[in-house]
PDB file of N, CA and C in Angstrom:
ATOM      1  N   UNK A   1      10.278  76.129-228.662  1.00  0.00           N
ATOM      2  CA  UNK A   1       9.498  77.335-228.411  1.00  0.00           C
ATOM      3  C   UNK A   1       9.491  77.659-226.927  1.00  0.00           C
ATOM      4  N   UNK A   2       8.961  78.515-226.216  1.00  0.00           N
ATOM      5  CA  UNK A   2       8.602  79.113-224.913  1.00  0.00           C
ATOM      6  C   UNK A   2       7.650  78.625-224.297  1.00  0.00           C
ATOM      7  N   UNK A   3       8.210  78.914-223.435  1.00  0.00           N
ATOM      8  CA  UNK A   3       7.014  77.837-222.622  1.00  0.00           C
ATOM      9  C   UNK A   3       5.572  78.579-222.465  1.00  0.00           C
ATOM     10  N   UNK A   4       4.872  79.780-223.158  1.00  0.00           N
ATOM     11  CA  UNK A   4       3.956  80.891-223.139  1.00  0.00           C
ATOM     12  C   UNK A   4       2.879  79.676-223.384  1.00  0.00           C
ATOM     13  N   UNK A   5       1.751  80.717-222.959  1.00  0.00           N
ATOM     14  CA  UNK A   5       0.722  80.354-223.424  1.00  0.00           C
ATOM     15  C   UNK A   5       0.274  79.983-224.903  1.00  0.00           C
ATOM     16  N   UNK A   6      -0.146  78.999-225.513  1.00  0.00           N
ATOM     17  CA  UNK A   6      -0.516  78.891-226.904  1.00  0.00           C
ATOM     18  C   UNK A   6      -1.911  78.635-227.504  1.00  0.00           C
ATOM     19  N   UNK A   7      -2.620  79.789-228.643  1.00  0.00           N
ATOM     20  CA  UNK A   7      -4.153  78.775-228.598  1.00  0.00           C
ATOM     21  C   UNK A   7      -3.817  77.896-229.348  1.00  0.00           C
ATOM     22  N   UNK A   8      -4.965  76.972-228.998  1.00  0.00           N
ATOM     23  CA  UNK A   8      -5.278  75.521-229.746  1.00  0.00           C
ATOM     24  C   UNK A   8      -6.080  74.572-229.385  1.00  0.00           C
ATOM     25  N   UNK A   9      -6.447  73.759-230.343  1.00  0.00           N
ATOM     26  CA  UNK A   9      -7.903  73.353-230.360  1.00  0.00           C
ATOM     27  C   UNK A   9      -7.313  72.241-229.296  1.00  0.00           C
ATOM     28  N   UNK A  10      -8.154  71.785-227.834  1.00  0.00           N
ATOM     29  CA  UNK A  10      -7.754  71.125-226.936  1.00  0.00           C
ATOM     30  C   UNK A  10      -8.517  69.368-227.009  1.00  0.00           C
ATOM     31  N   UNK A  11      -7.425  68.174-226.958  1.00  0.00           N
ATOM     32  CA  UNK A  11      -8.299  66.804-227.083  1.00  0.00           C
ATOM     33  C   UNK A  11      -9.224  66.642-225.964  1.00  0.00           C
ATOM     34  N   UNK A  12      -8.953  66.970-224.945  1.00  0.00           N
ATOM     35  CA  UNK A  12      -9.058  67.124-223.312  1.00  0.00           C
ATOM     36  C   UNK A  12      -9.997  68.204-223.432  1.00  0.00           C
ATOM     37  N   UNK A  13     -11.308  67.656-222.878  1.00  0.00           N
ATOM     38  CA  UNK A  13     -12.788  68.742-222.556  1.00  0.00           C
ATOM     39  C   UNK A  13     -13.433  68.951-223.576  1.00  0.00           C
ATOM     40  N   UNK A  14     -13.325  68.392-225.332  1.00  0.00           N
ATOM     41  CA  UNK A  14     -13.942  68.980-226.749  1.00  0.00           C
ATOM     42  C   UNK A  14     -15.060  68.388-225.940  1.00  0.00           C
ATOM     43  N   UNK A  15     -16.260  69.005-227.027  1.00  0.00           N
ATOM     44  CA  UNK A  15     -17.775  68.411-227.229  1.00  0.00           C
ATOM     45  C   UNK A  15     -17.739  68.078-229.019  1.00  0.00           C
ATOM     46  N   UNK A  16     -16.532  68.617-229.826  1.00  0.00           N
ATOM     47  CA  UNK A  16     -16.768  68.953-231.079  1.00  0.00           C
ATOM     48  C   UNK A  16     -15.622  69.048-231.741  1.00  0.00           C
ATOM     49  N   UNK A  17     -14.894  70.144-231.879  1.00  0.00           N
ATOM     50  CA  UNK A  17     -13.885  70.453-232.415  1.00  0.00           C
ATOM     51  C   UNK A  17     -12.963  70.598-231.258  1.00  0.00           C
ATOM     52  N   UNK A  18     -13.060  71.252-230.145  1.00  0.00           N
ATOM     53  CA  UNK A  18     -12.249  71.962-229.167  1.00  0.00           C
ATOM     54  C   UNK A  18     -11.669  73.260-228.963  1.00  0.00           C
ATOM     55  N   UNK A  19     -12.707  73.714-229.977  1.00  0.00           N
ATOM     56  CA  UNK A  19     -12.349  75.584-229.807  1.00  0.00           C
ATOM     57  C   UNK A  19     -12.741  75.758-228.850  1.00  0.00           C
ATOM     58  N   UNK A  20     -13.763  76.300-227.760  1.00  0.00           N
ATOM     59  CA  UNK A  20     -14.051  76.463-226.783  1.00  0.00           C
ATOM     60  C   UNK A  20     -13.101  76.129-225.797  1.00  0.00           C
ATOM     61  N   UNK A  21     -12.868  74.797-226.175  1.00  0.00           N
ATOM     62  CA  UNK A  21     -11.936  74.033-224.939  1.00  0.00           C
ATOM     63  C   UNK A  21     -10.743  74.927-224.801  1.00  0.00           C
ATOM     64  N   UNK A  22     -10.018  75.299-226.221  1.00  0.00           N
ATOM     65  CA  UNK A  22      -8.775  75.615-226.077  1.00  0.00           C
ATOM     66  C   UNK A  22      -9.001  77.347-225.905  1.00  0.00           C
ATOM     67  N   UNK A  23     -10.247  78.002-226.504  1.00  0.00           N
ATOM     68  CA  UNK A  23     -10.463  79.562-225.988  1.00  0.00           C
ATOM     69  C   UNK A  23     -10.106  79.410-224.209  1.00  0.00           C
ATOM     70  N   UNK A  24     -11.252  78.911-223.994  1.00  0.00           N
ATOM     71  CA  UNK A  24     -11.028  78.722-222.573  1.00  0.00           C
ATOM     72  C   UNK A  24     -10.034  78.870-221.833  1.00  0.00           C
ATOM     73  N   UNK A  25      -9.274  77.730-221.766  1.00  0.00           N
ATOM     74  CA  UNK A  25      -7.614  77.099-221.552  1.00  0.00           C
ATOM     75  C   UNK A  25      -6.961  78.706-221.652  1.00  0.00           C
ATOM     76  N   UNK A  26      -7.023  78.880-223.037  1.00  0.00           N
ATOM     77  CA  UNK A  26      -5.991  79.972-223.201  1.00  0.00           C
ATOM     78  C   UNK A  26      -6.826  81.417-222.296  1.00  0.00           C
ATOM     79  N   UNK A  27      -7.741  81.593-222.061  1.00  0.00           N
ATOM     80  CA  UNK A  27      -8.064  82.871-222.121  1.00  0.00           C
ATOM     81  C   UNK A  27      -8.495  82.849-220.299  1.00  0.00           C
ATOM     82  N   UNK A  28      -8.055  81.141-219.933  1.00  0.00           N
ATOM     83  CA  UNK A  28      -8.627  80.973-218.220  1.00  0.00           C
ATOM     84  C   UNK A  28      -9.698  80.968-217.681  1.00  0.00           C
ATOM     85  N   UNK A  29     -10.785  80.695-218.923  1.00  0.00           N
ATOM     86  CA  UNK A  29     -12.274  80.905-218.276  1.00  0.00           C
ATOM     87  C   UNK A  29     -12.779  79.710-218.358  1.00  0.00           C
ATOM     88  N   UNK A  30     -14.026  79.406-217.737  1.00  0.00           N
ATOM     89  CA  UNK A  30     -14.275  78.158-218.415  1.00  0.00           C
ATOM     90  C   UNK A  30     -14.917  78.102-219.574  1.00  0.00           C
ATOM     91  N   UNK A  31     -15.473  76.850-220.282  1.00  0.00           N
ATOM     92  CA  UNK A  31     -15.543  76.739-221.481  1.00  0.00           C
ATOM     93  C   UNK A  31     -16.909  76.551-222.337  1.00  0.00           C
ATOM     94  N   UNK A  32     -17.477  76.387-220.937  1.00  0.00           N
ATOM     95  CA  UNK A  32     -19.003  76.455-221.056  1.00  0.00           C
ATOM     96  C   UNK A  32     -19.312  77.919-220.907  1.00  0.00           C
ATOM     97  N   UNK A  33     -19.110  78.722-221.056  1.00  0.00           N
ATOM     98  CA  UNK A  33     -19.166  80.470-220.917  1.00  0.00           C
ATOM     99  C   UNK A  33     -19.112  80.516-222.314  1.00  0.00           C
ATOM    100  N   UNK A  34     -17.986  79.955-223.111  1.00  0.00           N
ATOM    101  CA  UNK A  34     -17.887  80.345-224.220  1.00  0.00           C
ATOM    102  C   UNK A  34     -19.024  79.818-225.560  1.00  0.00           C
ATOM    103  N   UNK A  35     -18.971  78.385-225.036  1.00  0.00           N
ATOM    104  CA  UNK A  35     -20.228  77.256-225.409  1.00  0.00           C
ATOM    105  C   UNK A  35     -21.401  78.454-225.158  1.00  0.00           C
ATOM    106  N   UNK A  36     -21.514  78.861-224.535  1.00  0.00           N
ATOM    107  CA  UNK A  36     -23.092  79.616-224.324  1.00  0.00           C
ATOM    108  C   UNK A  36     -23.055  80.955-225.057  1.00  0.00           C
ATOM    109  N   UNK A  37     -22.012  81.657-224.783  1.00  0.00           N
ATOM    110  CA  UNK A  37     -21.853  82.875-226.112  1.00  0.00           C
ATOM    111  C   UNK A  37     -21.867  82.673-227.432  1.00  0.00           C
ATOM    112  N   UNK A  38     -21.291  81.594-227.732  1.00  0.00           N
ATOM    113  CA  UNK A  38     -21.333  81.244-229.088  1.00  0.00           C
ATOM    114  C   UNK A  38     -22.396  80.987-229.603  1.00  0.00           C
ATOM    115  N   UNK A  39     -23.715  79.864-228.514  1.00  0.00           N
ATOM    116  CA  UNK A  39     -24.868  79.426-229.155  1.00  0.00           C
ATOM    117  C   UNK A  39     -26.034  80.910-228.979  1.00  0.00           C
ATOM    118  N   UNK A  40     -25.246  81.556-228.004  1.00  0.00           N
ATOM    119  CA  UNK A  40     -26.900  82.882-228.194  1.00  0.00           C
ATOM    120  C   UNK A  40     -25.802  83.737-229.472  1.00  0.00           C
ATOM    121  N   UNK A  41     -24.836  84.118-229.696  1.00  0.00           N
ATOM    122  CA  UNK A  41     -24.685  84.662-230.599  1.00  0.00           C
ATOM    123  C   UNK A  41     -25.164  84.105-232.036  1.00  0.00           C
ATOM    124  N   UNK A  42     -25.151  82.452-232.302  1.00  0.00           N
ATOM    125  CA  UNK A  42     -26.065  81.598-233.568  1.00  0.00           C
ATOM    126  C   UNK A  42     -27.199  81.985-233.350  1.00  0.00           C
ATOM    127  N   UNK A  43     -27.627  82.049-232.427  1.00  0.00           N
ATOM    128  CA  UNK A  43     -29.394  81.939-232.798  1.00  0.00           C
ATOM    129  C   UNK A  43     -29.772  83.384-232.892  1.00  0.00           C
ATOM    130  N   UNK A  44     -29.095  84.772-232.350  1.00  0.00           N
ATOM    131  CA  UNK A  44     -29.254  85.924-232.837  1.00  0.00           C
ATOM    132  C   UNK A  44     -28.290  86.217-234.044  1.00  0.00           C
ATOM    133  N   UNK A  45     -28.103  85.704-234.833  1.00  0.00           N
ATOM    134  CA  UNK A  45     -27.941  86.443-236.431  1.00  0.00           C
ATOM    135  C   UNK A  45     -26.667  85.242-236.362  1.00  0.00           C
ATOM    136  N   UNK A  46     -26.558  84.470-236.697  1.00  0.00           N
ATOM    137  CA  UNK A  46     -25.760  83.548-237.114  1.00  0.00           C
ATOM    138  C   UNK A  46     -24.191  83.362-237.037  1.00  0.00           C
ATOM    139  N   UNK A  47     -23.889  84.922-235.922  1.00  0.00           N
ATOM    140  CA  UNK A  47     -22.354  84.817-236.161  1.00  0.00           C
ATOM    141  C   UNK A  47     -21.291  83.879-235.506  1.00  0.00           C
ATOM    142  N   UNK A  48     -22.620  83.004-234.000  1.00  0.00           N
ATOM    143  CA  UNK A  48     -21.378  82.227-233.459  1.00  0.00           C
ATOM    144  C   UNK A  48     -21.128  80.837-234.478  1.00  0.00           C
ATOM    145  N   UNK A  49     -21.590  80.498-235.430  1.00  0.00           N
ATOM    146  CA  UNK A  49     -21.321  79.393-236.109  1.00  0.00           C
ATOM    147  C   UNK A  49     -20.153  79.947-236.919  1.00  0.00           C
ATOM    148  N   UNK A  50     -20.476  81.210-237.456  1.00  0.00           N
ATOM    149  CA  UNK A  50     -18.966  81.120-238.127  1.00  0.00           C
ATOM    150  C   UNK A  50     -18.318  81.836-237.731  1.00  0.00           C
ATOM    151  N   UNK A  51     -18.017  82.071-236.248  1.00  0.00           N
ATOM    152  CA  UNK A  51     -16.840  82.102-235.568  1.00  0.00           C
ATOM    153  C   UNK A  51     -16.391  80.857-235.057  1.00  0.00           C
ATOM    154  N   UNK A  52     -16.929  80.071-234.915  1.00  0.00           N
ATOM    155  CA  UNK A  52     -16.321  78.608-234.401  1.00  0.00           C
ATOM    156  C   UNK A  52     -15.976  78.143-235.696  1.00  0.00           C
ATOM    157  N   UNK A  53     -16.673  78.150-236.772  1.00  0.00           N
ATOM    158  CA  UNK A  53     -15.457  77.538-238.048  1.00  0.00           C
ATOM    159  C   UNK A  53     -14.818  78.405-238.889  1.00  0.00           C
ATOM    160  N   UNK A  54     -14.837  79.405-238.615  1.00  0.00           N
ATOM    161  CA  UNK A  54     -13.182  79.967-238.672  1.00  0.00           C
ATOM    162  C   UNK A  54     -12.125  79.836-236.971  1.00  0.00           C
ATOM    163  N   UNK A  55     -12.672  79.614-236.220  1.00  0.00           N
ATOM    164  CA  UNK A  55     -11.863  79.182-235.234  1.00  0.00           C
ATOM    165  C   UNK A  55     -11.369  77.973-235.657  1.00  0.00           C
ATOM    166  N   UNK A  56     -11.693  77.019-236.206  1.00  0.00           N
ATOM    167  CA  UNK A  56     -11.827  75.199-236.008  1.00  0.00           C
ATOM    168  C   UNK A  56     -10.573  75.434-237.456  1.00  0.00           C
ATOM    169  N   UNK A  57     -10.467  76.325-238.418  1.00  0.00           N
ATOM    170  CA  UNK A  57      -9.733  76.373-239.465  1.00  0.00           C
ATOM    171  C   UNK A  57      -8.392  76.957-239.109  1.00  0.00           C
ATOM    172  N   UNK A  58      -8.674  78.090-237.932  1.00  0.00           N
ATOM    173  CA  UNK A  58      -7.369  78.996-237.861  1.00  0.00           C
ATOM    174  C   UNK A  58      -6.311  78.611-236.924  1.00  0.00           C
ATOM    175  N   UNK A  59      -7.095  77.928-235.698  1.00  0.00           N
ATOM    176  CA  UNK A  59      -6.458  77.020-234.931  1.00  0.00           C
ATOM    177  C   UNK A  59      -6.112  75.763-235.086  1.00  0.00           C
ATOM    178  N   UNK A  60      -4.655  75.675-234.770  1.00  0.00           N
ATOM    179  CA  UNK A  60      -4.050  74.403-234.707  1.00  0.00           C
ATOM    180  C   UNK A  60      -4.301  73.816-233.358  1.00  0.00           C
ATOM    181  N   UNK A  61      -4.721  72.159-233.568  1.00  0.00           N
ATOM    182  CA  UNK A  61      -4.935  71.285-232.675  1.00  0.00           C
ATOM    183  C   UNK A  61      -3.946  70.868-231.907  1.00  0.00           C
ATOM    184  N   UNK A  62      -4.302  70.511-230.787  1.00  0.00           N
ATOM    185  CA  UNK A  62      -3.085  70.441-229.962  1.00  0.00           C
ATOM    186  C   UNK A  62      -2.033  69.251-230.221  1.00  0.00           C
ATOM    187  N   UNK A  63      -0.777  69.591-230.007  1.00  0.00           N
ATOM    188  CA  UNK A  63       0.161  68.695-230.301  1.00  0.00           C
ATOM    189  C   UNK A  63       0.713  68.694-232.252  1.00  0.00           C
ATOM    190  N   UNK A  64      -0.362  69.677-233.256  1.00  0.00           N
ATOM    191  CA  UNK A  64       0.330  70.331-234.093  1.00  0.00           C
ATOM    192  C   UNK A  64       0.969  71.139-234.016  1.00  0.00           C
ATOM    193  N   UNK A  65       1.518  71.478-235.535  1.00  0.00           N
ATOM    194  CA  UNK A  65       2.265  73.062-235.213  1.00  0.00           C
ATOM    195  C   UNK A  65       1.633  73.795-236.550  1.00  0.00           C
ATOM    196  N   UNK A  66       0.727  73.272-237.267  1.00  0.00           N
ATOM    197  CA  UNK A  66       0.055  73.727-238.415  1.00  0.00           C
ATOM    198  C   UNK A  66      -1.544  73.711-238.234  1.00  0.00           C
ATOM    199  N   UNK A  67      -2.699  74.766-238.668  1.00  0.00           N
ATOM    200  CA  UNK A  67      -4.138  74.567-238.511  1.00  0.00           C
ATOM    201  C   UNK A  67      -4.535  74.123-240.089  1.00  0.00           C
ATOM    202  N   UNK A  68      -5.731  74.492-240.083  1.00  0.00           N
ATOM    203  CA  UNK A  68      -6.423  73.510-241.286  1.00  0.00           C
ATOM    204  C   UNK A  68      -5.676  74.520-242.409  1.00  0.00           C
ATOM    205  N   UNK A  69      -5.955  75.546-242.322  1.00  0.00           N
ATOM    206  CA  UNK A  69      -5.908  77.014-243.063  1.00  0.00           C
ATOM    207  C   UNK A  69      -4.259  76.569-243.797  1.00  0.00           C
ATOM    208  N   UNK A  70      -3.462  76.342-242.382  1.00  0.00           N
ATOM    209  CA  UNK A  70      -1.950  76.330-242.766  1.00  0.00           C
ATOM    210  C   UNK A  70      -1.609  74.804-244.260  1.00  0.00           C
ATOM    211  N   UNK A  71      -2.514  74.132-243.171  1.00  0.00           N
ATOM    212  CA  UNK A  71      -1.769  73.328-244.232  1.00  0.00           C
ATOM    213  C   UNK A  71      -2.109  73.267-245.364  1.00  0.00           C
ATOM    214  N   UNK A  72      -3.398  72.897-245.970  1.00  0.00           N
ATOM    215  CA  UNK A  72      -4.003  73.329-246.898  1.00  0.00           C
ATOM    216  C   UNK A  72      -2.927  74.155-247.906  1.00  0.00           C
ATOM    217  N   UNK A  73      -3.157  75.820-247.350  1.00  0.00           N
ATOM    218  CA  UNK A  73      -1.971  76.544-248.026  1.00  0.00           C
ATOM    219  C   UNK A  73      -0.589  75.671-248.890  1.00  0.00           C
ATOM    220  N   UNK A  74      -0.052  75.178-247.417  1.00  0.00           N
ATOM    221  CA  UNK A  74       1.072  74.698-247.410  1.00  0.00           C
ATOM    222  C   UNK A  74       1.233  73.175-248.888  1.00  0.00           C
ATOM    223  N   UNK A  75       0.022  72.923-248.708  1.00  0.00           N
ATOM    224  CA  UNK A  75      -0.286  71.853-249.557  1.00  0.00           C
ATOM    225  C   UNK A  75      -0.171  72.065-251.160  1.00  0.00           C
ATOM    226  N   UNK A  76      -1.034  73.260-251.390  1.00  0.00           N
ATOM    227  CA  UNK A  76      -1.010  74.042-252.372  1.00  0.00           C
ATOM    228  C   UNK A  76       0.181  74.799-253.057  1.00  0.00           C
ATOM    229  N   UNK A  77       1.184  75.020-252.277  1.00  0.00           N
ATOM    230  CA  UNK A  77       1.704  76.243-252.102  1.00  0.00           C
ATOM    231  C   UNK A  77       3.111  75.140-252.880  1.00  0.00           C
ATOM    232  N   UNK A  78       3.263  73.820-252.366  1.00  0.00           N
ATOM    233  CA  UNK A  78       4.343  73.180-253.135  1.00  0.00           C
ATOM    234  C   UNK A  78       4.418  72.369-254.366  1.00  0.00           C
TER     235      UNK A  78
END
């Protein structure tokens, strides 16, 4: 592949899964910005929880090339 930028859930900086870590990474911000959007978006109407697990499903972890979503499918699918 190219040497581009890629998201993905990062081992390096998680508290959890490593969405944040790897938003971050990819998007150049830090990751505690995102950690803090996510938790005031949960506690006003519940949407940062399930944006982090559909993040944690859609993103592949680093050093895969498949996310939860993929393989699963992929599992099914043969």
């Amino acid at each position: 592949m190219g040497g581009g930028k890629r998201l993905e859930r990062k081992v390096e900086g998680r508290l959890v899964a490593g969405v944040c870590a790897g938003l971050g990474d990819y998007l150049g911000i830090d990751a505690n910005l995102i950690r803090v959007g996510l938790a005031v978006l949960t506690i006003f109407g519940g949407f940062g929880a399930l944006a982090y697990l559909l993040a944690w499903a859609l993103m592949p972890e680093e050093g895969e090339s498949a996310s939860v979503v993929e393989k699963i499918i992929n599992k099914n699918g043969t």
